[in-house]
Protein backbone atom coordinates (compact mmCIF):
# COMPACT_ATOMS: atom_id res chain seq x y z
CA UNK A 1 0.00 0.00 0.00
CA UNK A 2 1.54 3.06 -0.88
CA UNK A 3 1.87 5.82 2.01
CA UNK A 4 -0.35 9.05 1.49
CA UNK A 5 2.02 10.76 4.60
CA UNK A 6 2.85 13.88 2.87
CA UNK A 7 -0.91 14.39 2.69
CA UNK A 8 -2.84 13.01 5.23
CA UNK A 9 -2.26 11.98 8.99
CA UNK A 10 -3.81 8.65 9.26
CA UNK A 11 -4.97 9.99 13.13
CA UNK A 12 -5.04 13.68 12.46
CA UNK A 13 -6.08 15.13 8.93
CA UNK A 14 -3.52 17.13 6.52
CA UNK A 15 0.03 16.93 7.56
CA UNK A 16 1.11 20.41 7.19
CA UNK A 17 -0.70 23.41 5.63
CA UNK A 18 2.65 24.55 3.58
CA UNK A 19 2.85 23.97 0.12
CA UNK A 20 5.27 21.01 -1.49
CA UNK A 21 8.38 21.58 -2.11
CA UNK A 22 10.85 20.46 -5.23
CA UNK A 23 12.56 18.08 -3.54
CA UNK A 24 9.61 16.42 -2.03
CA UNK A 25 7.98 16.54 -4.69
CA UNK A 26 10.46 14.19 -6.93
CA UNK A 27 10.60 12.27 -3.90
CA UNK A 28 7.46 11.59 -3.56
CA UNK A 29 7.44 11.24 -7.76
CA UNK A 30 10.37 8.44 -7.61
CA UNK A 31 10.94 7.33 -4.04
CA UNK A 32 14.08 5.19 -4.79
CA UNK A 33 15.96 7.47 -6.51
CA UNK A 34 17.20 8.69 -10.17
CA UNK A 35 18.69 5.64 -10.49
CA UNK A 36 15.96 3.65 -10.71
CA UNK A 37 14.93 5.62 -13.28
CA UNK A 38 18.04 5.07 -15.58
CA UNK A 39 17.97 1.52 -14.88
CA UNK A 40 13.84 1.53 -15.34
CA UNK A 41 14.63 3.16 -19.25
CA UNK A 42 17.59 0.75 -19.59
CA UNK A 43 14.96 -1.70 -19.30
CA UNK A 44 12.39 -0.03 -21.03
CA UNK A 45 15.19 0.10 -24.20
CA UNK A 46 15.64 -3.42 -24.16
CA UNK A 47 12.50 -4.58 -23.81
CA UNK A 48 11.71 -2.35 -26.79
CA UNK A 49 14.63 -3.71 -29.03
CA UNK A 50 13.58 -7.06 -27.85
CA UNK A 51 9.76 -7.07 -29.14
CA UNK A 52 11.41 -5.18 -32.05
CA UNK A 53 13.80 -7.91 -33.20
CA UNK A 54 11.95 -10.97 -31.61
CA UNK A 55 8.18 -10.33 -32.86
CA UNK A 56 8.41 -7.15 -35.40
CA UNK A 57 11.03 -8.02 -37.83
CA UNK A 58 9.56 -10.98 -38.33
CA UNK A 59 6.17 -9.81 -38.15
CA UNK A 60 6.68 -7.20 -40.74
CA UNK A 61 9.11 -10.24 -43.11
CA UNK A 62 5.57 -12.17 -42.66
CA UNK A 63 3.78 -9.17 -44.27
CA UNK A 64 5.85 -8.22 -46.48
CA UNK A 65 5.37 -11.45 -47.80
CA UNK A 66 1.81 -11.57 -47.37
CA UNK A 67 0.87 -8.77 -49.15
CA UNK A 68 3.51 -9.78 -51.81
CA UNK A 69 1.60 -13.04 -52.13
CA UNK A 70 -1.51 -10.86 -52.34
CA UNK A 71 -0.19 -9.26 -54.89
CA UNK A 72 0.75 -12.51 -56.94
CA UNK A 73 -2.41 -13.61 -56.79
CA UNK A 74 -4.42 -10.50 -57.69
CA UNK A 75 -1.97 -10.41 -60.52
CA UNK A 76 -2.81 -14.01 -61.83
CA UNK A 77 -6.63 -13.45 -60.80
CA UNK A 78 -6.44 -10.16 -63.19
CA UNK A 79 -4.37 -12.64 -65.88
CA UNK A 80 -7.14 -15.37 -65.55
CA UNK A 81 -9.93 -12.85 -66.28
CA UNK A 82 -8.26 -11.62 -68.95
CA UNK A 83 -7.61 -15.49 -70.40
CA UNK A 84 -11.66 -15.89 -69.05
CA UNK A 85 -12.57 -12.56 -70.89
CA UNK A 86 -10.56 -13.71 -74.37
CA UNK A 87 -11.76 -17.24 -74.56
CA UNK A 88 -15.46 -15.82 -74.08
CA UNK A 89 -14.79 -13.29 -76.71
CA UNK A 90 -13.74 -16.26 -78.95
CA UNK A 91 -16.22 -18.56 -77.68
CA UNK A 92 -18.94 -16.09 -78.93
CA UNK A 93 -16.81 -15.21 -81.94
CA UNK A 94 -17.13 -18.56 -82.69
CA UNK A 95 -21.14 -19.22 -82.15
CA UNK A 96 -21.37 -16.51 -84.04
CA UNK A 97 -19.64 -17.77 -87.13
CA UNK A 98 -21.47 -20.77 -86.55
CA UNK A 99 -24.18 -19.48 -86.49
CA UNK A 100 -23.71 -17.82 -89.43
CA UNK A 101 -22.35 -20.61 -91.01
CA UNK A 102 -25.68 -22.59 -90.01
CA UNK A 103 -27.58 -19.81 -91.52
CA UNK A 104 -25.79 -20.37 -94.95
CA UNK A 105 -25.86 -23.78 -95.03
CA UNK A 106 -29.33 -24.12 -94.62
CA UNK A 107 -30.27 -21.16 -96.96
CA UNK A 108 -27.86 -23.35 -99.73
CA UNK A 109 -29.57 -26.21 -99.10
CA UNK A 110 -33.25 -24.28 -99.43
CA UNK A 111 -31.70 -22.81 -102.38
CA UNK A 112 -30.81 -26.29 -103.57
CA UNK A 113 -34.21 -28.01 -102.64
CA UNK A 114 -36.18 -24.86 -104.52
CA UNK A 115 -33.39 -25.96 -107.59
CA UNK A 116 -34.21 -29.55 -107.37
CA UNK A 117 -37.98 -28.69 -107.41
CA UNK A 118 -38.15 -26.79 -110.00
CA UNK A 119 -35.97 -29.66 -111.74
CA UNK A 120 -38.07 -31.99 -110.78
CA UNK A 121 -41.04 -30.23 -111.24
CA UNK A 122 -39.75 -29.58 -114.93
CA UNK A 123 -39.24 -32.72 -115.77
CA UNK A 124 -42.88 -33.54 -114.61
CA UNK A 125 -44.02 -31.23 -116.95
CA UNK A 126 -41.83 -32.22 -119.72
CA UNK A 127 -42.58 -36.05 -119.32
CA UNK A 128 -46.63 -35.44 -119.11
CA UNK A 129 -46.37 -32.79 -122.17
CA UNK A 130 -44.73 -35.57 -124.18
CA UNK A 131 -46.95 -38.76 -122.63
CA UNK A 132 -49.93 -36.07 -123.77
CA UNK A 133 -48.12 -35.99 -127.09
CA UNK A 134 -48.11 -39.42 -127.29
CA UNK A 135 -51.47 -40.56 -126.36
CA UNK A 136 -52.53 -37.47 -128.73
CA UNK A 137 -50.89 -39.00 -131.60
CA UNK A 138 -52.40 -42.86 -130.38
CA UNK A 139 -55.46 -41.05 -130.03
CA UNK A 140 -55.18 -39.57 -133.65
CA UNK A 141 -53.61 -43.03 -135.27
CA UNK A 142 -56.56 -45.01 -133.69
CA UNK A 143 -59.22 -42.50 -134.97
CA UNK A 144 -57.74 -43.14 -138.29
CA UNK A 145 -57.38 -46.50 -138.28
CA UNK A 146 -60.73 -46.65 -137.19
CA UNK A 147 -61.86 -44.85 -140.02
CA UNK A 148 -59.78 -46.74 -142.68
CA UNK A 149 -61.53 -50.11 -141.17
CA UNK A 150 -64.98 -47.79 -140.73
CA UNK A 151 -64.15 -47.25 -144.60
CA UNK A 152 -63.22 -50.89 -145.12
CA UNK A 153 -66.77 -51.90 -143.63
CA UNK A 154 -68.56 -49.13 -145.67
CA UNK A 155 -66.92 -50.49 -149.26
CA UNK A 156 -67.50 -53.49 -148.33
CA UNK A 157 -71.10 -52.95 -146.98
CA UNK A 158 -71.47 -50.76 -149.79
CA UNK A 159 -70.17 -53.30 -152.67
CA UNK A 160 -72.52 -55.87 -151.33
CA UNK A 161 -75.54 -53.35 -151.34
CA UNK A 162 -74.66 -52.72 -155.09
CA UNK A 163 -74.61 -56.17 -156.49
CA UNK A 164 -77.73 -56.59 -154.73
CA UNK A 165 -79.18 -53.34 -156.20
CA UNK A 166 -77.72 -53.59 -159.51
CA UNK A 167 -78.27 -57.22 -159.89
CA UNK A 168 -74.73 -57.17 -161.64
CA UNK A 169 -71.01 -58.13 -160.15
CA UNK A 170 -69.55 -54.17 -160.01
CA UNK A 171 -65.65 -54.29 -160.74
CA UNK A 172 -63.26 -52.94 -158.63
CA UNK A 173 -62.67 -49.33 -160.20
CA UNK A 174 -66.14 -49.02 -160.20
CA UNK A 175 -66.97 -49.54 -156.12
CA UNK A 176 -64.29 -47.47 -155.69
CA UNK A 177 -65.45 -44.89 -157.11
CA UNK A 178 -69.10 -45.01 -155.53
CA UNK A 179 -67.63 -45.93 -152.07
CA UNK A 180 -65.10 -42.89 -152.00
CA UNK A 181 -68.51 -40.91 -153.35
CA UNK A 182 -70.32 -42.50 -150.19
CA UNK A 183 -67.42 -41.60 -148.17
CA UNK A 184 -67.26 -38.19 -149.20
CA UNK A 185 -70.95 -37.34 -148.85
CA UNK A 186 -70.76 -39.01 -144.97
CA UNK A 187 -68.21 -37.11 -143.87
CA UNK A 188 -69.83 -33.53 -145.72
CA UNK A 189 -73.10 -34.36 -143.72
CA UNK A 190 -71.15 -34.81 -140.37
């Protein structure tokens, strides 16, 4: 317990009514003496330069290489989003092209499909134009040829009808002659 003498009586109240004095007053301050106070800053030094080389060298070497591994890595993260940032850039260069690509290839092939169509479709045409040709000139060759026999059957019919009339055996030149008359005035009444 430290002694409040200078102050207080412990049985009668304040010790003295006169003000300190210097001397007491840096007894009072450091009771042992100035020594004490050298050897109290000695040790105040040392215990300084201790913490400094024992935990603040090191301390600060564990920074300094902290923050220089920060910086490393902030470096590579920047790097890596600028690798990140290029490959998306060619990524979407890429679908892009594809995409166009796509786009061409499938307008080339609707071009081609219209082409082939239209080919086909041509050749449709062309093939039914000349079956219609064909079965025109069937058409036309079986009208005649059923004419020529219609013609066959009408000189013959008409041979037989003029014997029977005529009572007489007509010779060629002349049935020919009144058949092709027959003929003539059969199709004019048509």
């Amino acid at each position: 317990m430290i002694q409040l003498s200078w102050m207080f009586d412990a049985s009668s109240g304040p010790v003295s009514d006169q003000p300190f004095s210097s001397d007491d007053f840096i007894n009072k301050l450091f009771p042992n003496g100035p020594w004490d106070i050298v050897i109290q800053l000695i040790a105040f030094v040392v215990l300084i330069l201790i913490v400094f080389f024992i935990g603040y060298k090191p301390v600060k070497k564990m920074v300094a290489k902290r923050k220089a591994h920060i910086a490393s890595e902030i470096a590579e993260a920047e790097e890596a989003k600028k690798v990140a940032l290029d490959a998306a850039a060619k990524a979407s260069s890429v679908i892009e092209d594809g995409k166009k690509e796509a786009a061409s290839i499938v307008e080339a092939a609707r071009a081609e499909g219209e082409a082939e169509r239209a080919k086909i479709l041509s050749l449709a045409e062309e093939e039914a134009a000349a079956k219609k040709k064909q079965a025109d000139i069937d058409i036309a060759l079986a009208k005649e040829k059923s004419r020529q026999e219609v013609r066959d059957e009408i000189v013959d019919v008409a041979l037989l009808a003029s014997q029977a009339v005529l009572g007489r055996e007509v010779n060629e030149e002349d049935g020919k002659r009144l058949v092709a008359s027959f003929v003539e005035d059969l199709e004019e009444g048509r």
